[in-house]
N, C-alpha and C. Protein backbone atom coordinates (compact mmCIF):
# COMPACT_ATOMS: atom_id res chain seq x y z
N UNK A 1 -36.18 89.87 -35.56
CA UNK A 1 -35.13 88.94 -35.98
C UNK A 1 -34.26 88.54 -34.81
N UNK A 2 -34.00 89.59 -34.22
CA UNK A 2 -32.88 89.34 -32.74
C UNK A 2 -33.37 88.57 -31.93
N UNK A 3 -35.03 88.49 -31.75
CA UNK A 3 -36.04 87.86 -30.93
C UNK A 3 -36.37 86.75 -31.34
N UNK A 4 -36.25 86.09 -32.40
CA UNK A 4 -36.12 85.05 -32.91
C UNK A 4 -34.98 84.00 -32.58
N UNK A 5 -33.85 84.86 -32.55
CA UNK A 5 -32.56 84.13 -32.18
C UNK A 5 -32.42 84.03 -30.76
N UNK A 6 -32.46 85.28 -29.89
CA UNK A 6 -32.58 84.05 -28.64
C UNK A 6 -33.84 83.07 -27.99
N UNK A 7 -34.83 83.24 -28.87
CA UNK A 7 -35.75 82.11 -28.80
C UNK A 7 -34.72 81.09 -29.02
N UNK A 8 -34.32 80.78 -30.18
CA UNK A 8 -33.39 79.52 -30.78
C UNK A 8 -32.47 79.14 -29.99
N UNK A 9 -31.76 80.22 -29.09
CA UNK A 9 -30.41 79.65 -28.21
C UNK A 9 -31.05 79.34 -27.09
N UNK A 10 -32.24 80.28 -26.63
CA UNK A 10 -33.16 79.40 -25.40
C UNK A 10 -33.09 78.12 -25.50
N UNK A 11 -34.11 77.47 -26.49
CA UNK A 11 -33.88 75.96 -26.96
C UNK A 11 -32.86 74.92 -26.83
N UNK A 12 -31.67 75.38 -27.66
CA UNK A 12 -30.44 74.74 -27.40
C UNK A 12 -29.81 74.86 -26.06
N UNK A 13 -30.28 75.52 -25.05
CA UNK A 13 -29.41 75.56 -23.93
C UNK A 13 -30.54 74.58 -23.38
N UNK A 14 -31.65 74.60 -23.15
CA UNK A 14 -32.92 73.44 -23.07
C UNK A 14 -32.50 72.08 -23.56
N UNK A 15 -31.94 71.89 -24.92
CA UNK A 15 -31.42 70.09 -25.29
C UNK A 15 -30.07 70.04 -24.80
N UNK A 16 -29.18 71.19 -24.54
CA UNK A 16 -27.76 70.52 -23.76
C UNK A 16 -28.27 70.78 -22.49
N UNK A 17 -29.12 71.27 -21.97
CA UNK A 17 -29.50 70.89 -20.22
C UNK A 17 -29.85 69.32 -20.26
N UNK A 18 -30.93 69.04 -20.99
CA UNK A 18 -31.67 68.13 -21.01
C UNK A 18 -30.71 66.72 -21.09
N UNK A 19 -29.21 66.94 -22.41
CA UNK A 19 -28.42 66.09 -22.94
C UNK A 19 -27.54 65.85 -21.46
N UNK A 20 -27.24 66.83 -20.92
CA UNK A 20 -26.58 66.78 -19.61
C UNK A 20 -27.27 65.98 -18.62
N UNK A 21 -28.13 66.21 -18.17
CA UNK A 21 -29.04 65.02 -16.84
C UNK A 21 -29.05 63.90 -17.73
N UNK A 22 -29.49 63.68 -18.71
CA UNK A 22 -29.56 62.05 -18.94
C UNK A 22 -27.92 61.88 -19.05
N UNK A 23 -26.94 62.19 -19.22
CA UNK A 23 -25.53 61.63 -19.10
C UNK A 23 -25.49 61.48 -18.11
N UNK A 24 -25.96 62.16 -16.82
CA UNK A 24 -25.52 61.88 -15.28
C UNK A 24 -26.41 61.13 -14.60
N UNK A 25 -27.30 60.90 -15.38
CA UNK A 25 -28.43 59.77 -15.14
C UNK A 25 -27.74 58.46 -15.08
N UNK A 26 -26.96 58.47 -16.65
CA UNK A 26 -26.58 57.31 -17.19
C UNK A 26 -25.63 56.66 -16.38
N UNK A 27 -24.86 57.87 -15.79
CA UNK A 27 -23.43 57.89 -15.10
C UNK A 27 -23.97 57.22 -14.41
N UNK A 28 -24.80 57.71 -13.17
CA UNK A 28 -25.37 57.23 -11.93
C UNK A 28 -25.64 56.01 -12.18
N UNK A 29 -26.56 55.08 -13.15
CA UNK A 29 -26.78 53.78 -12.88
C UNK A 29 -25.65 53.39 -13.16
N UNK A 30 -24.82 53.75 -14.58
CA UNK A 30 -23.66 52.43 -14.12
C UNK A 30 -22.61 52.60 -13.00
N UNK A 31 -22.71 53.82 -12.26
CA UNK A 31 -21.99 53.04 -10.99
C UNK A 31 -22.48 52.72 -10.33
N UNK A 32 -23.91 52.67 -10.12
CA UNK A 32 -24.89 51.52 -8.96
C UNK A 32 -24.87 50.15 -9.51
N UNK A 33 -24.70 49.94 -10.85
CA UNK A 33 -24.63 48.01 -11.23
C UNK A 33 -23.47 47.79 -10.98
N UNK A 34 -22.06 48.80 -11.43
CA UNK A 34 -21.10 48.50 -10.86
C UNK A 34 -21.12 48.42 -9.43
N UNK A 35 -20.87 49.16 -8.57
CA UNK A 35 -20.87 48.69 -7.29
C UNK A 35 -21.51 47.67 -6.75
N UNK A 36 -22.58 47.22 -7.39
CA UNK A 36 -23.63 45.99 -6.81
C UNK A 36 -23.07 44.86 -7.68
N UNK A 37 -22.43 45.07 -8.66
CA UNK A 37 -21.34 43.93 -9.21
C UNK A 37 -20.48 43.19 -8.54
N UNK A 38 -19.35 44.42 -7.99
CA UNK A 38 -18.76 44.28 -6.91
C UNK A 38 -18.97 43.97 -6.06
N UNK A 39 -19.83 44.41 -5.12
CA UNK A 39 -20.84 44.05 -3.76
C UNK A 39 -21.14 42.26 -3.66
N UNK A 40 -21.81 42.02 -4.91
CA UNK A 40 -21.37 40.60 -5.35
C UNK A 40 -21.03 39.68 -5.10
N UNK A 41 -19.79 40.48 -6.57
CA UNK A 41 -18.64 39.55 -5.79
C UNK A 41 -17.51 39.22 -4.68
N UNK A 42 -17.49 40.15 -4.12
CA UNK A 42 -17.16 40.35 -3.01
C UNK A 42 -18.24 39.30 -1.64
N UNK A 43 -19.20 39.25 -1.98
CA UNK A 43 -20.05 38.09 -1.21
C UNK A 43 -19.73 36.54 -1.54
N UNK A 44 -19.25 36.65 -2.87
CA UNK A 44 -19.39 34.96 -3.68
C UNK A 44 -17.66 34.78 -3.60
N UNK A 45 -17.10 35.77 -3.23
CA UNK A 45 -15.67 35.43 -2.87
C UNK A 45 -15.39 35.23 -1.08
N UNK A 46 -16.36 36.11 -0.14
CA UNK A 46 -16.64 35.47 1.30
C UNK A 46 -17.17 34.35 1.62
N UNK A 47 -18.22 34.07 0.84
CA UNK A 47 -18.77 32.73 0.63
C UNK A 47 -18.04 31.52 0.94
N UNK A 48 -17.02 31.33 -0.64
CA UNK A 48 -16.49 30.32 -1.07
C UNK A 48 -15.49 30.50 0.10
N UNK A 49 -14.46 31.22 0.89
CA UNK A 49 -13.82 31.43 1.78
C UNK A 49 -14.26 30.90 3.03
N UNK A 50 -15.55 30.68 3.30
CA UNK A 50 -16.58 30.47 4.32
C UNK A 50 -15.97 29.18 4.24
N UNK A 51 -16.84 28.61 3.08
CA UNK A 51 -16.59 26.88 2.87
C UNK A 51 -15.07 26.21 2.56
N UNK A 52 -14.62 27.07 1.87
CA UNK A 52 -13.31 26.25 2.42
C UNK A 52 -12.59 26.27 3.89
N UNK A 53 -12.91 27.63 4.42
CA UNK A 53 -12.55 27.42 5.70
C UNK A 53 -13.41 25.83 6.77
N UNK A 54 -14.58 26.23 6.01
CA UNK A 54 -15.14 24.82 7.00
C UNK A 54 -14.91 23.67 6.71
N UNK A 55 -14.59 23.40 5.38
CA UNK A 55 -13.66 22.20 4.71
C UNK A 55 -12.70 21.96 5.39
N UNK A 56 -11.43 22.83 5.74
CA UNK A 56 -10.47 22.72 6.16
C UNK A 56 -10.32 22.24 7.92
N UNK A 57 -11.63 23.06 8.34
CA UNK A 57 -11.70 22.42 9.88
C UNK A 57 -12.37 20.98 10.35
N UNK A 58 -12.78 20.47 9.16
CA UNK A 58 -13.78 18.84 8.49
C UNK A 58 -12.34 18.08 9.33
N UNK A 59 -11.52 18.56 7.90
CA UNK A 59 -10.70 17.20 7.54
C UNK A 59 -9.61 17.15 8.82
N UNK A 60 -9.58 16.15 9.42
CA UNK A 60 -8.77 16.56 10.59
C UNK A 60 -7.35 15.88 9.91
N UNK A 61 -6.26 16.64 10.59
CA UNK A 61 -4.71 16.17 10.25
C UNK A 61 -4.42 14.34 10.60
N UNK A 62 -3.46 14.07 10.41
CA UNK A 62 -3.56 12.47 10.81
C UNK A 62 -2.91 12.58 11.95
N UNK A 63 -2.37 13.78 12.68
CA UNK A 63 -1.89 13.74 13.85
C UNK A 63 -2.94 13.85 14.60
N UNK A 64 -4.14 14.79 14.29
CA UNK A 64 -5.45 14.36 15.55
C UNK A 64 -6.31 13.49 15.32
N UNK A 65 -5.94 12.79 13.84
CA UNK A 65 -6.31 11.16 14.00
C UNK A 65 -6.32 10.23 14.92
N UNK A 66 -4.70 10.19 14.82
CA UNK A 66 -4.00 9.85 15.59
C UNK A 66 -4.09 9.64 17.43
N UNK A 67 -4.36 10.83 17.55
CA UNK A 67 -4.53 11.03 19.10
C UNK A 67 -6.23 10.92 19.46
N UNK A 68 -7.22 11.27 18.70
CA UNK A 68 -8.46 10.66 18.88
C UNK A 68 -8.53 8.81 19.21
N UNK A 69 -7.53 8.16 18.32
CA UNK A 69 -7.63 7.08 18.59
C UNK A 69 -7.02 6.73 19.80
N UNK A 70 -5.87 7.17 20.20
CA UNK A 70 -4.95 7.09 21.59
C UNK A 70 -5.81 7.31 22.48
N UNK A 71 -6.74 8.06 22.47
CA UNK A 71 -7.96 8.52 23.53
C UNK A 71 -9.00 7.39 23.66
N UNK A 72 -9.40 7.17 22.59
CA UNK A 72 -10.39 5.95 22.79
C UNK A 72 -9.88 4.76 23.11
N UNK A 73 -8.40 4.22 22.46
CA UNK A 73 -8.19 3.00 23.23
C UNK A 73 -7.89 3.02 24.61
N UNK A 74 -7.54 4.20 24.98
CA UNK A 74 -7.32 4.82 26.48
C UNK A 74 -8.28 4.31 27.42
N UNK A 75 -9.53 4.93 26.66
CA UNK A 75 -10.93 4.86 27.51
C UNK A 75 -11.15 3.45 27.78
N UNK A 76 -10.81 2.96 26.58
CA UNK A 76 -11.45 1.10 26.48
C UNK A 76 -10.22 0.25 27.43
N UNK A 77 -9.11 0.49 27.55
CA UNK A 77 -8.34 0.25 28.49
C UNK A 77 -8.79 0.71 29.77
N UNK A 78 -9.02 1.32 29.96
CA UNK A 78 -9.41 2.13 31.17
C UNK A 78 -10.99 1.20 32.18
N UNK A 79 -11.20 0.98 31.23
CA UNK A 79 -12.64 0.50 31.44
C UNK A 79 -12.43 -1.10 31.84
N UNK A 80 -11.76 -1.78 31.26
CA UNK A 80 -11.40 -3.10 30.83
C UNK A 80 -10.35 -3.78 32.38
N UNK A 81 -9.73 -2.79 32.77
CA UNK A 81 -8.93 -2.76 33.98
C UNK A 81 -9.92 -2.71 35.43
N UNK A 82 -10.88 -1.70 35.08
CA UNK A 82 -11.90 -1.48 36.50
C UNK A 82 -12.48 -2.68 36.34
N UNK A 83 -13.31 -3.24 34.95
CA UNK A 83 -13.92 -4.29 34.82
C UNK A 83 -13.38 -5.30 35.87
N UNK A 84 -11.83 -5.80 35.47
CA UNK A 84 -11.10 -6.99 35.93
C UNK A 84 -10.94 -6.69 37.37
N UNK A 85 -10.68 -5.36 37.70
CA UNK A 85 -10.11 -5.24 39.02
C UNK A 85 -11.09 -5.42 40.62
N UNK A 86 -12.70 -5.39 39.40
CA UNK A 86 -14.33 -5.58 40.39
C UNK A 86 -14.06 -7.15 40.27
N UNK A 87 -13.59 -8.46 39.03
CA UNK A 87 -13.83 -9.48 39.03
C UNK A 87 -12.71 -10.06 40.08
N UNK A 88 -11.97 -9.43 40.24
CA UNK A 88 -10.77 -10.22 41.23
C UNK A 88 -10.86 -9.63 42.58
N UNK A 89 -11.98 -8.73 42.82
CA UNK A 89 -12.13 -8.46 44.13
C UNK A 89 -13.36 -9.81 44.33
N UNK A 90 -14.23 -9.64 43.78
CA UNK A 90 -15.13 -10.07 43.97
C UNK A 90 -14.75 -12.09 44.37
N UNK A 91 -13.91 -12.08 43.45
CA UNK A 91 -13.14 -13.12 43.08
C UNK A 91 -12.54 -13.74 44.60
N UNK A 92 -12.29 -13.31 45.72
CA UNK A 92 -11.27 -12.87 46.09
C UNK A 92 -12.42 -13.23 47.05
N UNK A 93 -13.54 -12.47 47.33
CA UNK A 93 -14.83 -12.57 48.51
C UNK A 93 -15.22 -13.69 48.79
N UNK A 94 -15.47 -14.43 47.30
CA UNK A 94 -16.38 -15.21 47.55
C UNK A 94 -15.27 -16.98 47.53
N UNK A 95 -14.22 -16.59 47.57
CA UNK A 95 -13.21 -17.67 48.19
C UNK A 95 -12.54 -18.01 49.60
N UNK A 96 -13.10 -16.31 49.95
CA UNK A 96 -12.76 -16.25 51.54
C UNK A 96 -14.49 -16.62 51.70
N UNK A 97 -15.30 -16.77 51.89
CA UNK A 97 -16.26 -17.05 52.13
C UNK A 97 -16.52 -18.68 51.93
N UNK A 98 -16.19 -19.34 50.75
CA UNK A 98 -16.20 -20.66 50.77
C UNK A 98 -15.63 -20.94 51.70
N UNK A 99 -13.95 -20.55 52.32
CA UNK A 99 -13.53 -21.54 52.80
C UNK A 99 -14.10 -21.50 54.44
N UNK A 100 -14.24 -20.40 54.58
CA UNK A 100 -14.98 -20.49 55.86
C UNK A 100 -16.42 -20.65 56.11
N UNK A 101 -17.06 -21.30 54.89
CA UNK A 101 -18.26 -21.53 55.51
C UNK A 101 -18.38 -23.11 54.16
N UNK A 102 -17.43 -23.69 53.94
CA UNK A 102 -17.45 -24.60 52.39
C UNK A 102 -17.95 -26.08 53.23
N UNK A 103 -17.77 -26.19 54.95
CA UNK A 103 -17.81 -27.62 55.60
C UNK A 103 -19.42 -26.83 55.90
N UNK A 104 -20.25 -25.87 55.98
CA UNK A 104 -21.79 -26.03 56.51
C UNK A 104 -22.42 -27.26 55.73
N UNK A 105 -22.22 -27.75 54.54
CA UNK A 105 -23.09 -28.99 53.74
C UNK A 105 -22.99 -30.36 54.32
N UNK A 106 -21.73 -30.52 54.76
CA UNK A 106 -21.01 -31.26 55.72
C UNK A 106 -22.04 -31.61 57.17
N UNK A 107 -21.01 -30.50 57.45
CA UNK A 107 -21.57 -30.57 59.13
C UNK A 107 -23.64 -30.59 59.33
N UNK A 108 -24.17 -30.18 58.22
CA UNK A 108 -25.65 -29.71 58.32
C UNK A 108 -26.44 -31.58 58.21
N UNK A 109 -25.18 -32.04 57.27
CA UNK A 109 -25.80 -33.58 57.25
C UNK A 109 -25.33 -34.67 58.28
N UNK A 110 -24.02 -34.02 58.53
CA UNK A 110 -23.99 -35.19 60.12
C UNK A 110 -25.01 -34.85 61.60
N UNK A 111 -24.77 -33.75 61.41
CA UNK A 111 -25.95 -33.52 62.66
C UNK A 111 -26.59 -34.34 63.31
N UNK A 112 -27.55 -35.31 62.27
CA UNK A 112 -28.69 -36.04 62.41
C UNK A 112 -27.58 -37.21 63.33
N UNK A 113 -26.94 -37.58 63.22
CA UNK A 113 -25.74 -38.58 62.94
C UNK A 113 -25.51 -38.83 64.50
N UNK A 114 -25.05 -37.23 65.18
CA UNK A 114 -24.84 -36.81 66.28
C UNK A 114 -25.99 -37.11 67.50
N UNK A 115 -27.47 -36.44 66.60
CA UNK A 115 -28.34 -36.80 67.35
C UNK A 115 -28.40 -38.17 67.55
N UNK A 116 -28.38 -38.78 66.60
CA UNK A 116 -28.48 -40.45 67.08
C UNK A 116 -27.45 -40.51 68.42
N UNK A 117 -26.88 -40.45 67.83
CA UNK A 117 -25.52 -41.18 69.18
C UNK A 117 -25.87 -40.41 70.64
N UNK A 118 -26.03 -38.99 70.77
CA UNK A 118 -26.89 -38.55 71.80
C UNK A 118 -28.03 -39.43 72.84
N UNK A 119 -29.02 -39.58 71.55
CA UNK A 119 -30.18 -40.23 71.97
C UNK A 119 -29.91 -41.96 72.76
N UNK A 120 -28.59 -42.52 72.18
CA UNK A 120 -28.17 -43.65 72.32
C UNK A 120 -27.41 -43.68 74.66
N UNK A 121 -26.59 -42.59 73.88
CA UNK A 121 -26.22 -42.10 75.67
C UNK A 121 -27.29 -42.11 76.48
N UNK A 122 -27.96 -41.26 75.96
CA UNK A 122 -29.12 -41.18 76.68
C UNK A 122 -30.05 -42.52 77.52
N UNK A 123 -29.97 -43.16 76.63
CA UNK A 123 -30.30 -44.70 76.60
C UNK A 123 -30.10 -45.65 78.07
N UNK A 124 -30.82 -45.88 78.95
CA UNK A 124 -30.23 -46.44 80.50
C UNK A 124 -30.13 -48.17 80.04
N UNK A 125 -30.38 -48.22 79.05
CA UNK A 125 -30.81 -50.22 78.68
C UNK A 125 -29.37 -50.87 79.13
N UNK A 126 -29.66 -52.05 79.52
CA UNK A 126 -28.79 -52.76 79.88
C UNK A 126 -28.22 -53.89 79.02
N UNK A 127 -29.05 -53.91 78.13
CA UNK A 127 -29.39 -55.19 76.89
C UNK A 127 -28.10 -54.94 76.11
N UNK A 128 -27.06 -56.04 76.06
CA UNK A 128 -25.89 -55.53 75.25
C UNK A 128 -26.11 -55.73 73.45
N UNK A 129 -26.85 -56.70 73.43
CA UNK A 129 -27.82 -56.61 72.41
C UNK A 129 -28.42 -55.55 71.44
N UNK A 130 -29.15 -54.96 72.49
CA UNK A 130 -29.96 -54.03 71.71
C UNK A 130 -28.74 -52.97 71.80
N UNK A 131 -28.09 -53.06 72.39
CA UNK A 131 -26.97 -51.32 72.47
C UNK A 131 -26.35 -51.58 71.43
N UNK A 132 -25.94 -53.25 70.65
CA UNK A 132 -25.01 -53.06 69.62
C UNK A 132 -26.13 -53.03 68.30
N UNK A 133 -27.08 -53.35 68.76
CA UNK A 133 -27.91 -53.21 67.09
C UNK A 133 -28.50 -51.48 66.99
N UNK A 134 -28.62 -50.74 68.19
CA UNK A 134 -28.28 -49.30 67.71
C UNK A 134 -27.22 -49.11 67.32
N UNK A 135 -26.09 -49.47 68.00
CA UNK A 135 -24.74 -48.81 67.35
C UNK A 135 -24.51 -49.21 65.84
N UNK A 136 -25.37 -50.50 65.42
CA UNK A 136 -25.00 -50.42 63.89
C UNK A 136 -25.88 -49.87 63.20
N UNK A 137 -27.15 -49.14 63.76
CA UNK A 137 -28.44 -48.40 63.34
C UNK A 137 -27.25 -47.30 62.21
N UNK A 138 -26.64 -46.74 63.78
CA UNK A 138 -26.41 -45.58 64.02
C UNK A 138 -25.45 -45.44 62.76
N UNK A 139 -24.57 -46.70 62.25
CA UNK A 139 -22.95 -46.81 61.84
C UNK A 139 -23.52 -46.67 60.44
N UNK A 140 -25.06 -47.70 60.00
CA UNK A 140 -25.33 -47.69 58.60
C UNK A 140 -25.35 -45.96 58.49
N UNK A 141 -26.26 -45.28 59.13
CA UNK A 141 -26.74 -44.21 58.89
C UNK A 141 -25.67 -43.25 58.39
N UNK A 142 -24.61 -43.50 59.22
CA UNK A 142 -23.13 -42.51 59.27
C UNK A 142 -22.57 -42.79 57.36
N UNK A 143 -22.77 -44.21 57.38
CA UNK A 143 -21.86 -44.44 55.97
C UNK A 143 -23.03 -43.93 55.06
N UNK A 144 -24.06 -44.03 55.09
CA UNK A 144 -25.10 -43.55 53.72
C UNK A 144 -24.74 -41.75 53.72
N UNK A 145 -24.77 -41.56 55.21
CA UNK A 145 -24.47 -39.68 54.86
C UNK A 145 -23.38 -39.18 54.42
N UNK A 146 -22.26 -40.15 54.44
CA UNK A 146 -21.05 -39.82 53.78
C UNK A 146 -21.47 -40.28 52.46
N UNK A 147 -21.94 -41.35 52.03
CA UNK A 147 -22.17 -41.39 50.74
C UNK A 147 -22.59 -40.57 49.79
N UNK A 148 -23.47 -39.61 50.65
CA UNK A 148 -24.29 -38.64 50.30
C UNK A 148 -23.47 -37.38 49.92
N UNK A 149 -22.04 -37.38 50.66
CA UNK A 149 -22.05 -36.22 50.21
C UNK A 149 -20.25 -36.59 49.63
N UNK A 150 -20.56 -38.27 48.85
CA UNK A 150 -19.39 -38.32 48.04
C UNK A 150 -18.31 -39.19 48.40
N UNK A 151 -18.21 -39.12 49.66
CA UNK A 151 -17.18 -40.30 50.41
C UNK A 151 -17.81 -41.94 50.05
N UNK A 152 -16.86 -42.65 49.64
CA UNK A 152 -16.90 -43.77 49.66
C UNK A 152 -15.64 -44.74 49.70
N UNK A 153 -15.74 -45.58 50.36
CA UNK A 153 -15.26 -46.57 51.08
C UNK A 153 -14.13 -47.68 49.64
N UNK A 154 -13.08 -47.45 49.91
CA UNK A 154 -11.99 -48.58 49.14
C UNK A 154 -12.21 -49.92 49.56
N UNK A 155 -12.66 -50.73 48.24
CA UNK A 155 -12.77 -51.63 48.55
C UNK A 155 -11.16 -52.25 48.16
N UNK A 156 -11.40 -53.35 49.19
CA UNK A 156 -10.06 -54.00 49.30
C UNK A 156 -10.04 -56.05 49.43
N UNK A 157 -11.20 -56.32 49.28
CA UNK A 157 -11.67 -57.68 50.20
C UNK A 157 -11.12 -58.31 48.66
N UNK A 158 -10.26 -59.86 48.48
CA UNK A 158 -9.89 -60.07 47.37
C UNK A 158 -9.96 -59.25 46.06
N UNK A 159 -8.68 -58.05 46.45
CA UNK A 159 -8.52 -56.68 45.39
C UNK A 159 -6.91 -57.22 45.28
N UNK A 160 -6.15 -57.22 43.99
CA UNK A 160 -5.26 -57.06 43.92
C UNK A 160 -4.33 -55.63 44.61
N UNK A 161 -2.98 -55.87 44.79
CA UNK A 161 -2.54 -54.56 45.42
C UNK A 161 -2.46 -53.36 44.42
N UNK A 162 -2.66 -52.32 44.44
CA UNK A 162 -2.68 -51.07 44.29
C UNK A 162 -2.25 -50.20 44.50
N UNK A 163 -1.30 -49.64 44.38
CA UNK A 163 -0.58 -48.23 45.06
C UNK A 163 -0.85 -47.32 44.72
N UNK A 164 -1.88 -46.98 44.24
CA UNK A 164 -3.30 -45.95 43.73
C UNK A 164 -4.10 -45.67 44.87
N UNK A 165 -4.58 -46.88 45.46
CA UNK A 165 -5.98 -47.16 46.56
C UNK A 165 -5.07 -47.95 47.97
N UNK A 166 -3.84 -48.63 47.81
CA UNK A 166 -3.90 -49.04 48.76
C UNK A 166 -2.40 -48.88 49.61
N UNK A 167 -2.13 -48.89 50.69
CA UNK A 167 -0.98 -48.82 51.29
C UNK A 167 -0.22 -50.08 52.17
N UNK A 168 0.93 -50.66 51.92
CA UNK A 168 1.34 -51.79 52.08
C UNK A 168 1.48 -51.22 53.57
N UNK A 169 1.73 -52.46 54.38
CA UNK A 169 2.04 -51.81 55.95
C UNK A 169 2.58 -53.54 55.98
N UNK A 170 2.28 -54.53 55.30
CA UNK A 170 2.80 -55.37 55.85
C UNK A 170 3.08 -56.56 54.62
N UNK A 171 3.89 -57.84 54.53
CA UNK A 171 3.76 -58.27 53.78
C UNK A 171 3.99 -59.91 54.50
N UNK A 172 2.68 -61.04 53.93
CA UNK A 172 2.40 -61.94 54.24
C UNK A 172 3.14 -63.32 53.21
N UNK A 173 4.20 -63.78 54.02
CA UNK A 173 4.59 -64.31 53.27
C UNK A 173 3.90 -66.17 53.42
N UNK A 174 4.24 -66.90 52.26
CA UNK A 174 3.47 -68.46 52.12
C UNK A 174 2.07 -68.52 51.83
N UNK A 175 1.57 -67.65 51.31
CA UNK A 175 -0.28 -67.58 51.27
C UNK A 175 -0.41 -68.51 50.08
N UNK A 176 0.56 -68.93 49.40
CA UNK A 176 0.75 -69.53 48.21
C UNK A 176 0.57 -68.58 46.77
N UNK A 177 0.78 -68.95 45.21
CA UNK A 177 0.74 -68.38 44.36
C UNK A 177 -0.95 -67.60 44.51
N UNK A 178 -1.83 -68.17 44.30
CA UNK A 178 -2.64 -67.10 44.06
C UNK A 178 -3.18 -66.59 44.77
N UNK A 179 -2.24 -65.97 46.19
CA UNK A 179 -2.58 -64.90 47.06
C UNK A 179 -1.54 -63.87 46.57
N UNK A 180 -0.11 -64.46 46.23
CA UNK A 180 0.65 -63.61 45.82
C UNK A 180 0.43 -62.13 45.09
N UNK A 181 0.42 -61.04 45.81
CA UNK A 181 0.15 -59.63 45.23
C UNK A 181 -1.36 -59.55 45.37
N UNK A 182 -1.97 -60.03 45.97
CA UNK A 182 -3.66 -59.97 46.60
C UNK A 182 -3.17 -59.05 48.14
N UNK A 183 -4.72 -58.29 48.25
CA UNK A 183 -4.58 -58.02 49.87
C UNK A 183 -5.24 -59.47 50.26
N UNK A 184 -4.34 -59.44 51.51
CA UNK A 184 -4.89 -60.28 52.49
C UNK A 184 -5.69 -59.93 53.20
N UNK A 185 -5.80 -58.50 54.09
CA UNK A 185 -6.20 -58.00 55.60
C UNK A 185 -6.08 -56.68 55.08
N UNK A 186 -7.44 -55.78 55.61
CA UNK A 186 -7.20 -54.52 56.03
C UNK A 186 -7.43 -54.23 56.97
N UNK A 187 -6.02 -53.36 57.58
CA UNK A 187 -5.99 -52.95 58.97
C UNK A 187 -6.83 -51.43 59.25
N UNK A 188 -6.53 -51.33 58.30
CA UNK A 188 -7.64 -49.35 58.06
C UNK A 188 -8.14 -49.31 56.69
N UNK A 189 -9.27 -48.57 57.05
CA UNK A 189 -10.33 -48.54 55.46
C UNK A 189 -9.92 -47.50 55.14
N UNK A 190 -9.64 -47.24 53.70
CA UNK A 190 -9.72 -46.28 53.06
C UNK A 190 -10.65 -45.23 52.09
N UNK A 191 -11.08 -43.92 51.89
CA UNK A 191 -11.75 -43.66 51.61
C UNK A 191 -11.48 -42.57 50.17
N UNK A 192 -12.75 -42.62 49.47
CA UNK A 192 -12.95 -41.66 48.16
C UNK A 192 -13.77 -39.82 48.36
N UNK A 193 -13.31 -39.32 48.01
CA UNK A 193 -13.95 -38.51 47.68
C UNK A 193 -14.32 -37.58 46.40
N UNK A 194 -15.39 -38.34 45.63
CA UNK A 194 -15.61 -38.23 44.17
C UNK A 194 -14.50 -38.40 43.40
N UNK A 195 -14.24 -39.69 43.75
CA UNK A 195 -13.47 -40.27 42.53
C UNK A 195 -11.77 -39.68 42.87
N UNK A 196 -11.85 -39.63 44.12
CA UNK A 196 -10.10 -38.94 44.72
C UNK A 196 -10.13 -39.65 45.95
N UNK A 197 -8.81 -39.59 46.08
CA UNK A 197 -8.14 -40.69 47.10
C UNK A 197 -8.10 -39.50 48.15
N UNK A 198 -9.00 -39.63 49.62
CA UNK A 198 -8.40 -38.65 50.68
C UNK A 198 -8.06 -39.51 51.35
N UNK A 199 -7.69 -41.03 51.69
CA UNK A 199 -7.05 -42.01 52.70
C UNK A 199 -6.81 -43.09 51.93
N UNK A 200 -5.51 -43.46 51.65
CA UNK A 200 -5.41 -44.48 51.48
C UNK A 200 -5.37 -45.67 52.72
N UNK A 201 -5.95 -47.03 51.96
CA UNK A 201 -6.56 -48.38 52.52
C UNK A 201 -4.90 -48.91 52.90
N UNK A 202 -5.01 -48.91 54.57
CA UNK A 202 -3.89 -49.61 54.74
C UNK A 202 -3.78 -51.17 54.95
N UNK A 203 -2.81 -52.04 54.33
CA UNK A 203 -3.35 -53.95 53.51
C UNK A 203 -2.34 -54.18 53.86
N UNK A 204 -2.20 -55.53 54.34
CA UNK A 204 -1.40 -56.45 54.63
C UNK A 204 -1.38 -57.30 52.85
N UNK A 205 -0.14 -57.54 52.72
CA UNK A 205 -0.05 -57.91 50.70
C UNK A 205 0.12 -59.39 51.09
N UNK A 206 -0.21 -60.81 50.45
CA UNK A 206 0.16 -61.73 49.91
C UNK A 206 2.02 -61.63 49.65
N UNK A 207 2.85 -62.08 49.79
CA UNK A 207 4.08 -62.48 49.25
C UNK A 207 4.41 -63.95 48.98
């Protein structure tokens, strides 16, 4: 009978052993889901901290708006000044260069002009003749190369007076009414250069 009974309390100390590990079993997982709960959230709260921090470094203030733009119009100023400051050098070269070299078109077409008259010196003829029909060879040649490069000649031969084209030097009085305010005489020719007065035609006037 006695042997019977601690058979029986054997047992029961066997289901409260047994009742005991599965409680600390039980224990054990829920503080591993808890902690990995936590663990979590503790990630999904670094997270979201992550992104708003990078949100916050996105949006820039309107004061470094502000000064981003001060920088770029800076640059574009900056740029815009060297630009102008190469065009007014350059500017600047090629005006000192015209003026000292602006008569070669000039001088490259009288040349020929020169040679004539050379060749004329040169000349031993005695023929007063032939010396004046070169010299007017020579005179057409002179007026076509000025023509050439724009000069032309005021006409004045029955021209009313002009104080545009012409310069009084004298005034002819009795020529009768319809000489009155006509040139009479030019004492010096005057000349154009494209359509501009570089000499005025000096005229004796009708009065």
């Amino acid at each position: 009978m006695a042997k019977d009974i601690n058979i029986e309390e054997e047992e029961i100390n066997e289901d409260v052993s047994e009742t005991n590990e599965t409680n600390e079993m039980n224990e054990a997982s829920e503080t591993s889901d808890t902690s990995s709960s936590s663990d979590s959230s503790e990630t999904s709260d670094t997270s979201n901290s992550s992104e708003t921090s990078d949100s916050s470094e996105t949006e820039l203030s309107p004061l470094e708006k502000a000064e981003k733009e001060i920088e770029q119009l800076k640059d574009q100023y900056l740029r815009a000044r060297a630009e102008f400051e190469n065009y007014r050098k350059r500017t600047i070269k090629e005006k000192a260069e015209l003026i000292l070299n602006g008569g070669e078109k000039t001088i490259t077409a009288i040349l020929p002009v020169l040679d004539d008259f050379e060749r004329a010196l040169a000349d031993t003829t005695e023929d007063p003749e032939a010396i004046k029909q070169g010299m007017e060879l020579i005179f057409h040649k002179f007026v076509k190369t000025l023509e050439g490069l724009g000069v032309k000649k005021i006409e004045t031969e029955e021209k009313p007076f002009d104080v545009d084209y012409h310069e009084a030097i004298a005034m002819v009085p009795g020529m009768g009414d319809d000489k009155k305010g006509m040139v009479i005489d030019c004492v010096q020719t005057g000349y154009m250069l494209n359509d501009k007065v570089i000499r005025h035609a000096k005229v004796a006037v009708g009065q």
